[in-house]
Protein backbone atom coordinates (compact mmCIF):
# COMPACT_ATOMS: atom_id res chain seq x y z
CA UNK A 1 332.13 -43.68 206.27
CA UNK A 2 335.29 -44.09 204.46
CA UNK A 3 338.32 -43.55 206.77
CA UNK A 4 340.92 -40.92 205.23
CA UNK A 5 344.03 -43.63 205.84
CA UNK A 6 345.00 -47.08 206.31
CA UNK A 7 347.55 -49.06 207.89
CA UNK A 8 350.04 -51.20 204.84
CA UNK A 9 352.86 -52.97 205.36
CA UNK A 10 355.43 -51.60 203.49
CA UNK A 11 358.54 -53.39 202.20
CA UNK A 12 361.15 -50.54 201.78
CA UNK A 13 363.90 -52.48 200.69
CA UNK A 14 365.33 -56.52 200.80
CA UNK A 15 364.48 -57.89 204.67
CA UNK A 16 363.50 -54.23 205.57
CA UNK A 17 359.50 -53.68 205.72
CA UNK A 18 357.03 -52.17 208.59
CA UNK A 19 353.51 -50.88 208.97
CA UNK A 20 352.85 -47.19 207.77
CA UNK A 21 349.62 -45.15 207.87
CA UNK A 22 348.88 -44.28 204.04
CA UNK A 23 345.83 -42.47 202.38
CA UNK A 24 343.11 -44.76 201.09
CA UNK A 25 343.21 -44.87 197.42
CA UNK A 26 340.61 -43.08 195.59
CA UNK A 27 339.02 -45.93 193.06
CA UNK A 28 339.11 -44.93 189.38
CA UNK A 29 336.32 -45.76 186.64
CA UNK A 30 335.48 -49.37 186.44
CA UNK A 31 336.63 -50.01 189.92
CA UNK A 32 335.39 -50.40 193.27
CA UNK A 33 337.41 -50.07 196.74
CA UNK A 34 337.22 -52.82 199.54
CA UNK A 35 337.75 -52.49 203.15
CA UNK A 36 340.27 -55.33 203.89
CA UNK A 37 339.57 -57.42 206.59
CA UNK A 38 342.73 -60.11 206.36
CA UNK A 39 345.32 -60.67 204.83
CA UNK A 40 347.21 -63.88 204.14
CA UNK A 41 351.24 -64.30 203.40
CA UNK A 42 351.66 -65.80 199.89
CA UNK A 43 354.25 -68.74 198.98
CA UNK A 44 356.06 -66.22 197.12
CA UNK A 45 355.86 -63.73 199.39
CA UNK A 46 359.05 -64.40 201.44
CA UNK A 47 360.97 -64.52 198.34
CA UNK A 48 360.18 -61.26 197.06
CA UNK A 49 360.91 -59.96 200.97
CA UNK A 50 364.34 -61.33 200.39
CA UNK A 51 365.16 -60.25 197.12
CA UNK A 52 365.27 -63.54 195.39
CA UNK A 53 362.86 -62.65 193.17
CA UNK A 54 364.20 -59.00 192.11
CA UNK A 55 365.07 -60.79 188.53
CA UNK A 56 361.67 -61.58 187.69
CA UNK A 57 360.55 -57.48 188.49
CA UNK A 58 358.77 -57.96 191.95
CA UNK A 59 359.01 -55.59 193.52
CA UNK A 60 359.05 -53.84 191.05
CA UNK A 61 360.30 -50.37 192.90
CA UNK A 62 360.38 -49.76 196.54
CA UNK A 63 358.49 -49.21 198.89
CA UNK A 64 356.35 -51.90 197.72
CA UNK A 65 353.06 -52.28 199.41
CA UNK A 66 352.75 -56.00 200.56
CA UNK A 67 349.24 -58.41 200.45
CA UNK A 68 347.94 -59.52 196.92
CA UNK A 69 346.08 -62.43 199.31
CA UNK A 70 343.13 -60.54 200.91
CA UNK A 71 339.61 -61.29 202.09
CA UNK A 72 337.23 -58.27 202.19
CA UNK A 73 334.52 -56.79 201.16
């Protein structure tokens, strides 16, 4: 069964992020949803927590759900 929410973490603005209950996305044509299992913190990823990449769009808007690096299925 497909739970009705998740847990993210959610960077809300520079050095300023938490976890937060969201609903699970609904997949649309041509894609599929995965149950994520881990998560892994990306070389960039501490730059874009600290703003140093705000020049090159990422985020690009807040609050910016965080964890491109997943394993799943």
């Amino acid at each position: 069964m497909i739970p009705k929410t998740m847990k993210a973490c959610m960077l809300t603005a520079i050095n300023t992020f938490g976890m937060k209950d969201l609903p699970v996305p609904e997949p649309e044509p041509g894609e599929v949803l995965c149950r994520i299992r881990a998560v892994a913190i990306c070389g960039t990823d501490p730059e874009i927590i600290n703003g140093t990449h705000l020049a090159k769009g990422w985020p690009p808007r807040y609050p910016f759900v965080m964890g491109h690096e997943w394993s799943g299925e």
